[in-house]
N, C-alpha and C. Protein backbone atom coordinates (compact mmCIF):
# COMPACT_ATOMS: atom_id res chain seq x y z
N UNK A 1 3.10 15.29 -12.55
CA UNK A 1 3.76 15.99 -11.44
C UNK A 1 4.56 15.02 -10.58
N UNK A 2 3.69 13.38 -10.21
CA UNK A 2 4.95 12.69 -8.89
C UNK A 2 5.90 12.47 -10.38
N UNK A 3 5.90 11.93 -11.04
CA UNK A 3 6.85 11.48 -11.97
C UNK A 3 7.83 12.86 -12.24
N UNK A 4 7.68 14.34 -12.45
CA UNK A 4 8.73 14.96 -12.42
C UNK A 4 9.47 15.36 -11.20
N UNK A 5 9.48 14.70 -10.17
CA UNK A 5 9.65 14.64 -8.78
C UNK A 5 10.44 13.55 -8.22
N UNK A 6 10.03 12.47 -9.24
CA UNK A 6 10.32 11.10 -8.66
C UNK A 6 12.50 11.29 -8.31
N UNK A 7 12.85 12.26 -8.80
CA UNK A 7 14.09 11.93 -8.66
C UNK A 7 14.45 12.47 -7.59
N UNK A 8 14.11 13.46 -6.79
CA UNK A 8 13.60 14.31 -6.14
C UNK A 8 13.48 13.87 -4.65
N UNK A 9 14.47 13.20 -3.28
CA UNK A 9 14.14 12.73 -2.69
C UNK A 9 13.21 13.17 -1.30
N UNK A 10 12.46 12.90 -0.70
CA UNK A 10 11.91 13.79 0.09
C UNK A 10 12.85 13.97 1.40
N UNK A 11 12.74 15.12 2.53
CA UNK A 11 13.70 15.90 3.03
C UNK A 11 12.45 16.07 4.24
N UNK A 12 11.36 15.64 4.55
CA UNK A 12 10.71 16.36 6.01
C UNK A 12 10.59 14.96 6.65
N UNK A 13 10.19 14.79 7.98
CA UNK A 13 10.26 13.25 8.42
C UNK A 13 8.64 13.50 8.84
N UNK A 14 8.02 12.50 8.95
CA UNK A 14 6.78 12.43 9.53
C UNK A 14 6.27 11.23 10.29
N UNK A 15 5.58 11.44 10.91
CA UNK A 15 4.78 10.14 11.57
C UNK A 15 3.52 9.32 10.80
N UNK A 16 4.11 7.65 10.09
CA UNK A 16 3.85 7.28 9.37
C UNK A 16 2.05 6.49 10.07
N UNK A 17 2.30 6.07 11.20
CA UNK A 17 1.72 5.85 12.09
C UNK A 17 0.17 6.87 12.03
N UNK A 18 0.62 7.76 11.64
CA UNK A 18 -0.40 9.41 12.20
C UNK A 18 -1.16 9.30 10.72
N UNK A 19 -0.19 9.04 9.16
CA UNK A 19 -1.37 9.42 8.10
C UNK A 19 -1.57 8.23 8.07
N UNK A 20 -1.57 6.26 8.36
CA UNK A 20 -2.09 5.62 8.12
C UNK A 20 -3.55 6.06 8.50
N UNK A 21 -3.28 6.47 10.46
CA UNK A 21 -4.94 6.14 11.12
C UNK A 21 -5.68 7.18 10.64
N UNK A 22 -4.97 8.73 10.33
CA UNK A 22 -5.76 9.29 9.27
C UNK A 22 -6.69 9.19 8.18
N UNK A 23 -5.66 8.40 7.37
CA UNK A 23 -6.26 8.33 6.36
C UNK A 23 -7.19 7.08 5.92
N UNK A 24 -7.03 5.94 7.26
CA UNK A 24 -8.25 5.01 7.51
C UNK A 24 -9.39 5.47 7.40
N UNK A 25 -9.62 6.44 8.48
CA UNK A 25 -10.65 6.80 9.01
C UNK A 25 -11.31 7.56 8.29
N UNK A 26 -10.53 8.65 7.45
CA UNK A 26 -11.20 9.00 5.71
C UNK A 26 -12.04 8.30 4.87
N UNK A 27 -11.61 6.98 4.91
CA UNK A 27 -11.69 5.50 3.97
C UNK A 27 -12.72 5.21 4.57
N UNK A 28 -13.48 4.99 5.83
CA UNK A 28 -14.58 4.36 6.27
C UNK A 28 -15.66 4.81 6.16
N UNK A 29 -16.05 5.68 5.95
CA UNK A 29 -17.51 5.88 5.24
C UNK A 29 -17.23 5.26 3.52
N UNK A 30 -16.73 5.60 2.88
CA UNK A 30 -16.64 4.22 1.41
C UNK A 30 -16.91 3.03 1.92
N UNK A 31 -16.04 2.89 2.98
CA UNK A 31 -16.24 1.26 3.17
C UNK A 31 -17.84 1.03 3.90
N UNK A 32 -18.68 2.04 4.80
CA UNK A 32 -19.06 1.64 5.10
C UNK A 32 -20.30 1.35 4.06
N UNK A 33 -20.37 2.38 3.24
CA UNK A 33 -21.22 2.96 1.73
C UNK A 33 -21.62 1.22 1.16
N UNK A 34 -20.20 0.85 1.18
CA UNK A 34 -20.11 -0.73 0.50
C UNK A 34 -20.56 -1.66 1.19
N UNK A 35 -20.53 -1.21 2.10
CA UNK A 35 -20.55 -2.66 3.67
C UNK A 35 -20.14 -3.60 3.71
N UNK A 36 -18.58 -2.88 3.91
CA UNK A 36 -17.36 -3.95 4.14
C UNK A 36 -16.77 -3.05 5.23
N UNK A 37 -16.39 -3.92 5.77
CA UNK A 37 -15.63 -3.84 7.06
C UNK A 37 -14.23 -3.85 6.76
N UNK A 38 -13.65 -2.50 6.96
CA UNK A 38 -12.33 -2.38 7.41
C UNK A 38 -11.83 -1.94 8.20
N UNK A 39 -10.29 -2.65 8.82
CA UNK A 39 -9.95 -2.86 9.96
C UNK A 39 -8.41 -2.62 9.77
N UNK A 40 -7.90 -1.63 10.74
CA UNK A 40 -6.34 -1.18 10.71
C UNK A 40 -5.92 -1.67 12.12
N UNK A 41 -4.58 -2.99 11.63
CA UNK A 41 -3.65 -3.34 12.23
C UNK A 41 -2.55 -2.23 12.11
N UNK A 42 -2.29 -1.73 13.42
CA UNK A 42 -0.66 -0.89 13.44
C UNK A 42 -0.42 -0.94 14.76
N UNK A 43 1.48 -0.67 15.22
CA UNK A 43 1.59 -0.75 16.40
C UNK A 43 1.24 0.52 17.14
N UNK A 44 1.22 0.82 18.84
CA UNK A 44 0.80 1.94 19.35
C UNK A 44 2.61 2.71 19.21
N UNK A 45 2.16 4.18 19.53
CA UNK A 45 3.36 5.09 19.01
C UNK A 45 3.78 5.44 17.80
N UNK A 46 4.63 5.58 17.44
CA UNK A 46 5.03 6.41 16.00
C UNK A 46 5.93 5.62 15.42
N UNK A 47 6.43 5.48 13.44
CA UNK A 47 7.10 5.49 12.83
C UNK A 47 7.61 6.13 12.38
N UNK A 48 9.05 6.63 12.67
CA UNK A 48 9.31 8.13 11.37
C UNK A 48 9.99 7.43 10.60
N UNK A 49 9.40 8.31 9.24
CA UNK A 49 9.88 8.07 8.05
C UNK A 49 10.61 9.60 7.37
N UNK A 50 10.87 9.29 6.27
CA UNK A 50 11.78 10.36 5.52
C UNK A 50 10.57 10.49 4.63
N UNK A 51 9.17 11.23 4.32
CA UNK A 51 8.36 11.29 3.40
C UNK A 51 8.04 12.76 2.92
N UNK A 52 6.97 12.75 2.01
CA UNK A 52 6.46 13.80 1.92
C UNK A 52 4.82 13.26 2.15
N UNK A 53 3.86 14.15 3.48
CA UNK A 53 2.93 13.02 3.59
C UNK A 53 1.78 12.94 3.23
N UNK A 54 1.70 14.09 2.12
CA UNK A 54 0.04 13.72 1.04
C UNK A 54 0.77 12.75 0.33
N UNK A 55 1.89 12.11 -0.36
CA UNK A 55 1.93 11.18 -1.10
C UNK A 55 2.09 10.61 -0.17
N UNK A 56 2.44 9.30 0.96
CA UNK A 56 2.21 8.67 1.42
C UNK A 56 0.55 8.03 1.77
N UNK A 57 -0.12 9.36 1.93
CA UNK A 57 -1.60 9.49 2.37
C UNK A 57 -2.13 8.83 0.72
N UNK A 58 -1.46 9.25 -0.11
CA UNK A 58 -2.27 8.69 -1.42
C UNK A 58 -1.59 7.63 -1.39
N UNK A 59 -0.87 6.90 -1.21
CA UNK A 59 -0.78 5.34 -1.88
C UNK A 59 -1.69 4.36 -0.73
N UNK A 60 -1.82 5.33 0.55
CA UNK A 60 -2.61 4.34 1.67
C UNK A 60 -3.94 4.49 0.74
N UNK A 61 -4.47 5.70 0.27
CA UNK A 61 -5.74 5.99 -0.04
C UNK A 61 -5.59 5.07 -1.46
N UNK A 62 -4.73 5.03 -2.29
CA UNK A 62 -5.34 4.31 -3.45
C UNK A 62 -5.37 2.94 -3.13
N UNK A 63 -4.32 2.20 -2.36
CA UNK A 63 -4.48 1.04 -2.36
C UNK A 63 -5.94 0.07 -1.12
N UNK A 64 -6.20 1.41 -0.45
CA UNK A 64 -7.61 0.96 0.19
C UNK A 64 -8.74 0.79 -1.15
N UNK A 65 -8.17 2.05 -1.22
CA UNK A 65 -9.53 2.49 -2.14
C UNK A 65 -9.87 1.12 -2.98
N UNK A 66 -8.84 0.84 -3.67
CA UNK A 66 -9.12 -0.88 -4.63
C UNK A 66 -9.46 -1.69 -4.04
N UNK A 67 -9.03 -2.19 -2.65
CA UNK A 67 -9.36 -3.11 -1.86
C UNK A 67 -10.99 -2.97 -1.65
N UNK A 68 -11.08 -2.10 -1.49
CA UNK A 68 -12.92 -1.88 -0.91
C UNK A 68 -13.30 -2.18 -2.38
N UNK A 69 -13.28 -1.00 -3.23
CA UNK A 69 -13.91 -1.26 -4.69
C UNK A 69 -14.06 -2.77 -5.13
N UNK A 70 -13.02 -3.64 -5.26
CA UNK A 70 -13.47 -4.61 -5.52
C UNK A 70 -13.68 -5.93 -4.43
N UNK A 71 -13.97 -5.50 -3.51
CA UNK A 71 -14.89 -6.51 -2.17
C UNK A 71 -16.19 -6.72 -2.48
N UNK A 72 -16.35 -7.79 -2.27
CA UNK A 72 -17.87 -8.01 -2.38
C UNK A 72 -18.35 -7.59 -1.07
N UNK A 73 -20.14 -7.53 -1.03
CA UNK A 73 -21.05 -6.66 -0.16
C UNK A 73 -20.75 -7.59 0.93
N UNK A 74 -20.35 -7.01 1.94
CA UNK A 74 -20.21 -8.27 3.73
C UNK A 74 -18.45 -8.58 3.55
N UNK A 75 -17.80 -7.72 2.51
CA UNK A 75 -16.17 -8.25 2.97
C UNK A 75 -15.95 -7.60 3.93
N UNK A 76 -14.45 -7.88 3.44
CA UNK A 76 -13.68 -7.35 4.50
C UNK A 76 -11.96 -7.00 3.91
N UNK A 77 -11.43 -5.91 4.22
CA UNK A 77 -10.06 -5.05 3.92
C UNK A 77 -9.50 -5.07 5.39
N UNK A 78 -8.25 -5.58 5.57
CA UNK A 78 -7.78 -5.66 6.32
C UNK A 78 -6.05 -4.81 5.82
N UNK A 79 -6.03 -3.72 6.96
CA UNK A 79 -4.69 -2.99 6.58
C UNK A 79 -4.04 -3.21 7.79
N UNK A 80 -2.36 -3.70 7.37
CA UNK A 80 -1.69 -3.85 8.63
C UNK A 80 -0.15 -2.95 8.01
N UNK A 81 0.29 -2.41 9.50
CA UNK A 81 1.18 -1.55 9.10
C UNK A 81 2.17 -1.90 10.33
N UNK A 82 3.66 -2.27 10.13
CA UNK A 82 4.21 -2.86 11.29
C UNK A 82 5.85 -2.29 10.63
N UNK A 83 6.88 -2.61 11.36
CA UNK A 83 8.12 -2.72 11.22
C UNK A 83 9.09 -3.98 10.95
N UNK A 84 9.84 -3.84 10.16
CA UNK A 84 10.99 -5.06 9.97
C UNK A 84 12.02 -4.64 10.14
N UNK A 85 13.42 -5.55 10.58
CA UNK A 85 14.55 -5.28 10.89
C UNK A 85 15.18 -5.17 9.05
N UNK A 86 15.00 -5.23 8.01
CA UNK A 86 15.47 -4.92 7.05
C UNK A 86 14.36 -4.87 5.68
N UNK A 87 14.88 -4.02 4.79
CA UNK A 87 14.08 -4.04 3.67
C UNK A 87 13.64 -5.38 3.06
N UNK A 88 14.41 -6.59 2.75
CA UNK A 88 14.33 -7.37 2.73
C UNK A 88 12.92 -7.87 2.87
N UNK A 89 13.05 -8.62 4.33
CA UNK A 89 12.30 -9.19 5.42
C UNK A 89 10.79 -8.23 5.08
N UNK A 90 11.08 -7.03 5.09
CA UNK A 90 9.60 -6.17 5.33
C UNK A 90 8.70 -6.62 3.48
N UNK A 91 9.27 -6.24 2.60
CA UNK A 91 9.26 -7.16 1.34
C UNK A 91 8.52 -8.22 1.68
N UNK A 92 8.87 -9.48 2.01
CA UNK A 92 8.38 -10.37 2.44
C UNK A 92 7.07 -10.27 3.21
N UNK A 93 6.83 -9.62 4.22
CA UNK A 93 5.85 -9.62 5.01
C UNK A 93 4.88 -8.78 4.25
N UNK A 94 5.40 -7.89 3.39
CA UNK A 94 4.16 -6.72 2.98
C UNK A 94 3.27 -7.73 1.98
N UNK A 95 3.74 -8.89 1.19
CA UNK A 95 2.35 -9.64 0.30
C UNK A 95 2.46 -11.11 1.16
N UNK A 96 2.61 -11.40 2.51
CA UNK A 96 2.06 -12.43 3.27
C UNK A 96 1.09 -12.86 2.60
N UNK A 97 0.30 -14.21 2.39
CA UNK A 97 -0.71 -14.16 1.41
C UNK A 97 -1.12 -15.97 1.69
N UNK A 98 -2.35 -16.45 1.11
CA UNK A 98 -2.62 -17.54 1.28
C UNK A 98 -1.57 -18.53 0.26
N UNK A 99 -2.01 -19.96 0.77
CA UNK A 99 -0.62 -20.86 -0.01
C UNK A 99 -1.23 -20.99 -1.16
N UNK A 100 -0.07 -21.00 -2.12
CA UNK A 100 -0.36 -21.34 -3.51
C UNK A 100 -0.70 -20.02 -4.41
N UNK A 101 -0.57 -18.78 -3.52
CA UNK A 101 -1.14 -17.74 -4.56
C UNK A 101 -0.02 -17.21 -5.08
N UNK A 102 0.03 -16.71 -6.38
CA UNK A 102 1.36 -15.97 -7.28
C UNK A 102 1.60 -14.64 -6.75
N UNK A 103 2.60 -14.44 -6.63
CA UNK A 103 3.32 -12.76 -6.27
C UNK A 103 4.12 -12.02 -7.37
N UNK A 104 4.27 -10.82 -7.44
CA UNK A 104 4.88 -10.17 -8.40
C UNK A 104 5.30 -9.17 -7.82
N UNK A 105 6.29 -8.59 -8.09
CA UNK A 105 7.40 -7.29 -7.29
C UNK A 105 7.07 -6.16 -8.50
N UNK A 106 6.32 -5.54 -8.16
CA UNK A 106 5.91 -4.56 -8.83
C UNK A 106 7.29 -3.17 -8.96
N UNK A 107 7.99 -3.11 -8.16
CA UNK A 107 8.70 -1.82 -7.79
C UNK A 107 9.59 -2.81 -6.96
N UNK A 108 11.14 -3.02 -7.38
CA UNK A 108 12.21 -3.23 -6.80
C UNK A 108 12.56 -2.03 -5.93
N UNK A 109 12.75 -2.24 -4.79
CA UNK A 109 13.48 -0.87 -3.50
C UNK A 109 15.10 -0.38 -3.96
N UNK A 110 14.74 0.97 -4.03
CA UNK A 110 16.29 1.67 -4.36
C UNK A 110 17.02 1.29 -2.98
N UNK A 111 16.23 1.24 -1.60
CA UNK A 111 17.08 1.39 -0.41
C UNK A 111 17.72 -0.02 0.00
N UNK A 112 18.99 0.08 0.30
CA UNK A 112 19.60 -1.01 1.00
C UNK A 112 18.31 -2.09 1.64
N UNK A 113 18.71 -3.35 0.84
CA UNK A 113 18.24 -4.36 1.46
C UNK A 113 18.46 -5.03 3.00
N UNK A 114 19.35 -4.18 4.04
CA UNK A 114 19.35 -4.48 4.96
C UNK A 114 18.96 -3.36 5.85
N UNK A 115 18.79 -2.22 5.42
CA UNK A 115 18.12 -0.69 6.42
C UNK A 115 16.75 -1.03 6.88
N UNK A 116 16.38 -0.78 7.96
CA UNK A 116 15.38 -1.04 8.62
C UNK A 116 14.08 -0.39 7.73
N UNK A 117 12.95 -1.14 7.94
CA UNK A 117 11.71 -0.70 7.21
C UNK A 117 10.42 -0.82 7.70
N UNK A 118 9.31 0.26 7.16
CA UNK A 118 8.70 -0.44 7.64
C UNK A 118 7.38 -0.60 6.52
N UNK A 119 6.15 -1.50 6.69
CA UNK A 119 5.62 -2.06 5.55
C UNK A 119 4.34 -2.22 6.01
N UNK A 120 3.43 -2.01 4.85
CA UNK A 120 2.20 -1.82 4.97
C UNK A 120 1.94 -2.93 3.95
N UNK A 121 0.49 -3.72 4.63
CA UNK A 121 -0.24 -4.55 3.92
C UNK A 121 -1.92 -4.44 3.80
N UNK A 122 -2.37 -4.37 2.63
CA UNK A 122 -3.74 -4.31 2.17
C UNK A 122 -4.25 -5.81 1.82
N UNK A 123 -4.72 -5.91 2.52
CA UNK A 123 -5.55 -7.60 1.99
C UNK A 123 -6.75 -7.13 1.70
N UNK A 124 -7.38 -7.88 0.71
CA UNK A 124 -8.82 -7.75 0.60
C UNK A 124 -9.22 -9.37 0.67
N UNK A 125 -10.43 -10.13 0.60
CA UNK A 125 -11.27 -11.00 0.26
C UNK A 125 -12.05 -11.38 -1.24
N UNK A 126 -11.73 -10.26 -2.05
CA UNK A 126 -12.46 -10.59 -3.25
C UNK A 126 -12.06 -11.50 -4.44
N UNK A 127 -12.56 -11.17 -5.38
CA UNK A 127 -12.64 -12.30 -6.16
C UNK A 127 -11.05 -12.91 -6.91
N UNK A 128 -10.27 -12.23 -6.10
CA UNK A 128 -8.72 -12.23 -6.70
C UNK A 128 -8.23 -12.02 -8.05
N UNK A 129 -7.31 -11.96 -8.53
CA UNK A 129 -6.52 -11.36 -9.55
C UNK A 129 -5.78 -12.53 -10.93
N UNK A 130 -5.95 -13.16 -11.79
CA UNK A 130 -5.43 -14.16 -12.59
C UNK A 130 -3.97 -13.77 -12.76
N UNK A 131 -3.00 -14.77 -12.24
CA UNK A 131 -1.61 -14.66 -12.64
C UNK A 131 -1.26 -13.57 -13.96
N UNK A 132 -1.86 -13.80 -15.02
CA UNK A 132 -1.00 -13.28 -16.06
C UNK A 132 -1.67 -11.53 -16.00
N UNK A 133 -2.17 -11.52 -14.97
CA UNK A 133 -2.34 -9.71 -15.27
C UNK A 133 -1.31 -9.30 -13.79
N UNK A 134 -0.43 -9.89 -12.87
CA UNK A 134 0.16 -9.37 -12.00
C UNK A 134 1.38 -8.63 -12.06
N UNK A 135 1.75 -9.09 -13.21
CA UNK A 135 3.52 -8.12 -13.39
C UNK A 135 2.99 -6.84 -14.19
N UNK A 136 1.75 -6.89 -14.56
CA UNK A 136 1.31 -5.39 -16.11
C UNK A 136 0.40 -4.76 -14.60
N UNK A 137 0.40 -4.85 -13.38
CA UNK A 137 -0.29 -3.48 -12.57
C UNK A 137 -0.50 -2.24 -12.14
N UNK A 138 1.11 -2.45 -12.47
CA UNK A 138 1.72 -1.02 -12.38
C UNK A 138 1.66 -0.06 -13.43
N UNK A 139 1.42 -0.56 -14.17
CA UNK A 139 1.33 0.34 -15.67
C UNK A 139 0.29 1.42 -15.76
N UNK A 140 0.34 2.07 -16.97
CA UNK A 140 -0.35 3.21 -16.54
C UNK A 140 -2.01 2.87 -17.24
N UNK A 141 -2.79 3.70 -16.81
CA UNK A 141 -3.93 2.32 -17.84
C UNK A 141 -4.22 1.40 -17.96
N UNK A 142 -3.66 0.21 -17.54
CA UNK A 142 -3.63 -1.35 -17.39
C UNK A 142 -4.82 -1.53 -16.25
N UNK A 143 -5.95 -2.65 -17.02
CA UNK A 143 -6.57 -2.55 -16.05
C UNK A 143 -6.95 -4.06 -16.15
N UNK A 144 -7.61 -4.80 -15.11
CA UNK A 144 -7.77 -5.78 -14.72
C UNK A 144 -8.66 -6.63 -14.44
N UNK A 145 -10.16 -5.79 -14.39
CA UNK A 145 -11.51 -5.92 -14.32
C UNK A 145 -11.77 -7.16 -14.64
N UNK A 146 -11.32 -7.87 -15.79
CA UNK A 146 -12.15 -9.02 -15.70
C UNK A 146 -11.60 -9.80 -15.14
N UNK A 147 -10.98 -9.95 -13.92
CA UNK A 147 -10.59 -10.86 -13.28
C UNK A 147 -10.84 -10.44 -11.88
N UNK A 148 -11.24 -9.37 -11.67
CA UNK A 148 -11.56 -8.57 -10.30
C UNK A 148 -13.28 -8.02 -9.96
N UNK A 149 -14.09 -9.04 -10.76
CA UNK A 149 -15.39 -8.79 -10.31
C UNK A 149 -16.31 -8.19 -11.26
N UNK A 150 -15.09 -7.89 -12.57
CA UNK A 150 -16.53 -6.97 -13.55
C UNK A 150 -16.07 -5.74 -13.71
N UNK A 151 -17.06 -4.91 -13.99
CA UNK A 151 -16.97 -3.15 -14.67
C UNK A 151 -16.93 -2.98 -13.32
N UNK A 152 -15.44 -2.46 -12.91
CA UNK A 152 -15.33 -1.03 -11.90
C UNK A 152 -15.33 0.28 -12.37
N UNK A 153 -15.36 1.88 -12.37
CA UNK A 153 -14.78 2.92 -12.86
C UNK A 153 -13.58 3.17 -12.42
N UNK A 154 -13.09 3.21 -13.14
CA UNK A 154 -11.61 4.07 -12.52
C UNK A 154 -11.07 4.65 -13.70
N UNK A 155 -9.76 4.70 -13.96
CA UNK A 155 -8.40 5.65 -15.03
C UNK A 155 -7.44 4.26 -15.30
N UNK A 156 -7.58 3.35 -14.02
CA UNK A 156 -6.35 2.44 -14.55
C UNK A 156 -4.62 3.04 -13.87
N UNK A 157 -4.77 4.72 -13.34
CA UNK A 157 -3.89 5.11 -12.91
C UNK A 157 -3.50 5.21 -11.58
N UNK A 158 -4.68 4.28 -10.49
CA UNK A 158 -3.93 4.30 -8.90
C UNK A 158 -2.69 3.88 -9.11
N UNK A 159 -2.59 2.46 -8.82
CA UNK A 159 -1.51 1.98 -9.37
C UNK A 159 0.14 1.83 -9.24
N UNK A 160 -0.24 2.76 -11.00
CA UNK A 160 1.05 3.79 -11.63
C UNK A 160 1.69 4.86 -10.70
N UNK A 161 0.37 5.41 -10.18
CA UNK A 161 0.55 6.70 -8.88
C UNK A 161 1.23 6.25 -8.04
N UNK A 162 1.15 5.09 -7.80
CA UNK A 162 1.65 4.57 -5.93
C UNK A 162 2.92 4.21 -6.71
N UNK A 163 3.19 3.68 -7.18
CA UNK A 163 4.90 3.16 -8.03
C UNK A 163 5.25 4.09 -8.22
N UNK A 164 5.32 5.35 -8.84
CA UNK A 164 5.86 6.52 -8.80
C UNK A 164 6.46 7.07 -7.50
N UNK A 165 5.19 7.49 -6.52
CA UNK A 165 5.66 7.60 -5.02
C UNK A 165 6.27 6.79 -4.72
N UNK A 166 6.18 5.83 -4.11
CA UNK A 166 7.39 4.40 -3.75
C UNK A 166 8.26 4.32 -4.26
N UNK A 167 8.51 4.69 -5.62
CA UNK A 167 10.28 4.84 -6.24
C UNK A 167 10.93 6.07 -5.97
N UNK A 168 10.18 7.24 -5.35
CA UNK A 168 10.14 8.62 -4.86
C UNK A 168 10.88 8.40 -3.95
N UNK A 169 10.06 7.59 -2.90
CA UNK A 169 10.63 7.45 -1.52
C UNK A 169 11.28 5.87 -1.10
N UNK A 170 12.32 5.64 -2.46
CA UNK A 170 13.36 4.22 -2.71
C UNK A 170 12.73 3.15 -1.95
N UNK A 171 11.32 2.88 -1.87
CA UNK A 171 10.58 1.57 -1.48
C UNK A 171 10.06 0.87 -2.37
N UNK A 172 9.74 -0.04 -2.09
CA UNK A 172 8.97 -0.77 -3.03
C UNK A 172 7.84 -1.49 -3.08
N UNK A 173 7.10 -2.06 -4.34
CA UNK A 173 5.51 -2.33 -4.15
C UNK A 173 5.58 -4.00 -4.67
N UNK A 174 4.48 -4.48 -4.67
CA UNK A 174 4.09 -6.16 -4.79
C UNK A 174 2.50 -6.48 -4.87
N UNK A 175 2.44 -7.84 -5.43
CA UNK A 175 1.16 -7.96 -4.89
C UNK A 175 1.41 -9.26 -4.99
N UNK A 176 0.43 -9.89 -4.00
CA UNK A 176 0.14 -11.45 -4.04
C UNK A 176 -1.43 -11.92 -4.46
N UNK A 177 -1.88 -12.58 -5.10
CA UNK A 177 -2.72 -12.60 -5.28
C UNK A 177 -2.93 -14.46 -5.09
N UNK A 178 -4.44 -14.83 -5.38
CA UNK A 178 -5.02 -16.31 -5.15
C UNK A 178 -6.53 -15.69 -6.12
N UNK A 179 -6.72 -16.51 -7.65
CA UNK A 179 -8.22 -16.16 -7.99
C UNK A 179 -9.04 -17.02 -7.03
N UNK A 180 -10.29 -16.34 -6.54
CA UNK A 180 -11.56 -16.93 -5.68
C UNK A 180 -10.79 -17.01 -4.23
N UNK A 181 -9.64 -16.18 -4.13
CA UNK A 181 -8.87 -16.08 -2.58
C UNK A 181 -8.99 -14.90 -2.06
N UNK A 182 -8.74 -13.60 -2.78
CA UNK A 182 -8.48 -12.42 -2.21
C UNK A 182 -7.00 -11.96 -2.70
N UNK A 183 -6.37 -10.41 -2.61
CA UNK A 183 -5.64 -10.32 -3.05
C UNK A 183 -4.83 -9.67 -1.71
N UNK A 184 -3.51 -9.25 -1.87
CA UNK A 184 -2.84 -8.70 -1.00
C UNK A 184 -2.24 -7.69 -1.87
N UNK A 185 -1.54 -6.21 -1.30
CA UNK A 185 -0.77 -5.25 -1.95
C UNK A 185 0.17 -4.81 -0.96
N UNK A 186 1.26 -5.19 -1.17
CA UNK A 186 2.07 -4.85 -0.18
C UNK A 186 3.09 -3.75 -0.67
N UNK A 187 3.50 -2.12 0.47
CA UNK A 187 4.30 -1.31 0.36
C UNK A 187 5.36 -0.96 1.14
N UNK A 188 6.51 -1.53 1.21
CA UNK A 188 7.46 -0.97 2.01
C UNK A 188 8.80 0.18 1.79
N UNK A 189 9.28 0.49 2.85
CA UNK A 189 9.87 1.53 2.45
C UNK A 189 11.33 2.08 3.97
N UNK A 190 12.30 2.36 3.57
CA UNK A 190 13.31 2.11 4.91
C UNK A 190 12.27 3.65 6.00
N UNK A 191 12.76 3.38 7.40
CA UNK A 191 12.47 4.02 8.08
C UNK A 191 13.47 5.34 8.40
N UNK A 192 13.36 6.20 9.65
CA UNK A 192 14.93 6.90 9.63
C UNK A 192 15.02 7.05 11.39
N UNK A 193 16.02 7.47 11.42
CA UNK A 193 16.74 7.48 13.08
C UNK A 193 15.98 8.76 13.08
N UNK A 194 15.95 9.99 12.38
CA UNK A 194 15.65 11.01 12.86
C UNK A 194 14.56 11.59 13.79
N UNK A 195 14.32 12.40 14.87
CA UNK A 195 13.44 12.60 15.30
C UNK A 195 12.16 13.09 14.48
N UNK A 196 11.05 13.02 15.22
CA UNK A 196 9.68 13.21 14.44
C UNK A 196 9.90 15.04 15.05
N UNK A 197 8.99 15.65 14.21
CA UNK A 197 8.93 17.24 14.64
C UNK A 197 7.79 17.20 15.82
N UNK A 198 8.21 18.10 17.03
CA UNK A 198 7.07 18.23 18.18
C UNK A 198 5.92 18.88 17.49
N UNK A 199 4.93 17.73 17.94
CA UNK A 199 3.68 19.08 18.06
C UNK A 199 3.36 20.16 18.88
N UNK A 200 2.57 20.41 18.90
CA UNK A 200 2.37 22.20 19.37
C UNK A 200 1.80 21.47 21.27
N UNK A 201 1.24 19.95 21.15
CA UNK A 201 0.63 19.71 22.51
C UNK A 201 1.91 18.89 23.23
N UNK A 202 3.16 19.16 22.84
CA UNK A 202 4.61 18.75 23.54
C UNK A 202 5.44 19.99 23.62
């Protein structure tokens, strides 16, 4: 279904701001299940974006979701969600990452490299990711386990899901990784001038 869509650009604006802390706060009983501590960096007020916002809500939700899954017991997932003056720049900031760790551009951005953006980052602490599985993440099925702690369950298809959406909504995905460092997943995507829709308490 996102894949017969993906061409399909979305048309409602929303407050990006509103399904991050949403869909945090969904995420914290898992995390707490695990007992890892996660913690959402974002600024106060709103982002509008051009989305559709259960898929937005799912790429926050899949890419937590991995972050916790593979944390060890006492980590920690740290999500930060901020603005850049261009696609570019936000790129950059979304796999910030320790020195020496490898990055891979999972999803090149359809949108102008200079339109304002804004970008979400997932860090985790765990056991990090081996270079030669970082450019095959996106794939569908591709999975990574033995370099991420062992037998997780999953499909192998978060992922694929979130690259689909993100090429949906002409942004793009990454990851940085460090083995025995922790990994980073970074998503950005341009913002829009348009107003956000009033709620019913304005």
């Amino acid at each position: 279904r996102i894949e017969f869509s993906e061409h399909r650009a979305p048309d409602t604006v929303i407050d990006l701001c509103d399904v991050m802390s949403r869909t945090i706060l969904s995420l914290q009983p898992l995390a707490h299940d695990r007992n890892v501590r996660l913690d959402l960096e974002q600024p106060a007020g709103s982002i509008a974006i051009t989305a559709k916002y259960d898929e937005i809500a799912q790429v926050i939700q899949n890419l937590v979701n991995n972050a916790i899954k593979y944390s060890a017991e006492g980590g920690r997932v740290t999500v930060t969600l901020a603005i850049s003056a261009s696609m570019s720049e936000a790129g950059r900031n979304a796999v910030e990452h320790v020195e020496f760790s490898s990055r891979s551009i999972l999803l090149q951005p359809r949108a102008s490299a200079e339109a304002k953006a804004a970008w979400i980052r997932v860090r985790d602490d765990g056991p990090g990711i081996a270079r030669r599985h970082l450019s095959r993440l996106g794939e569908r099925f591709y999975r990574a386990d033995e370099s991420r702690g062992g037998e997780i369950e999953g499909t192998g298809l978060g992922l694929a899901i979130v690259k689909h959406i993100m090429a949906r909504h002409r942004g793009g995905l990454a990851v940085s990784s460090k083995e025995d460092a922790g990994s980073v997943f970074g998503a950005w995507l341009p913002v829009t001038d348009s107003a956000l829709p009033k709620t019913d308490a304005e």
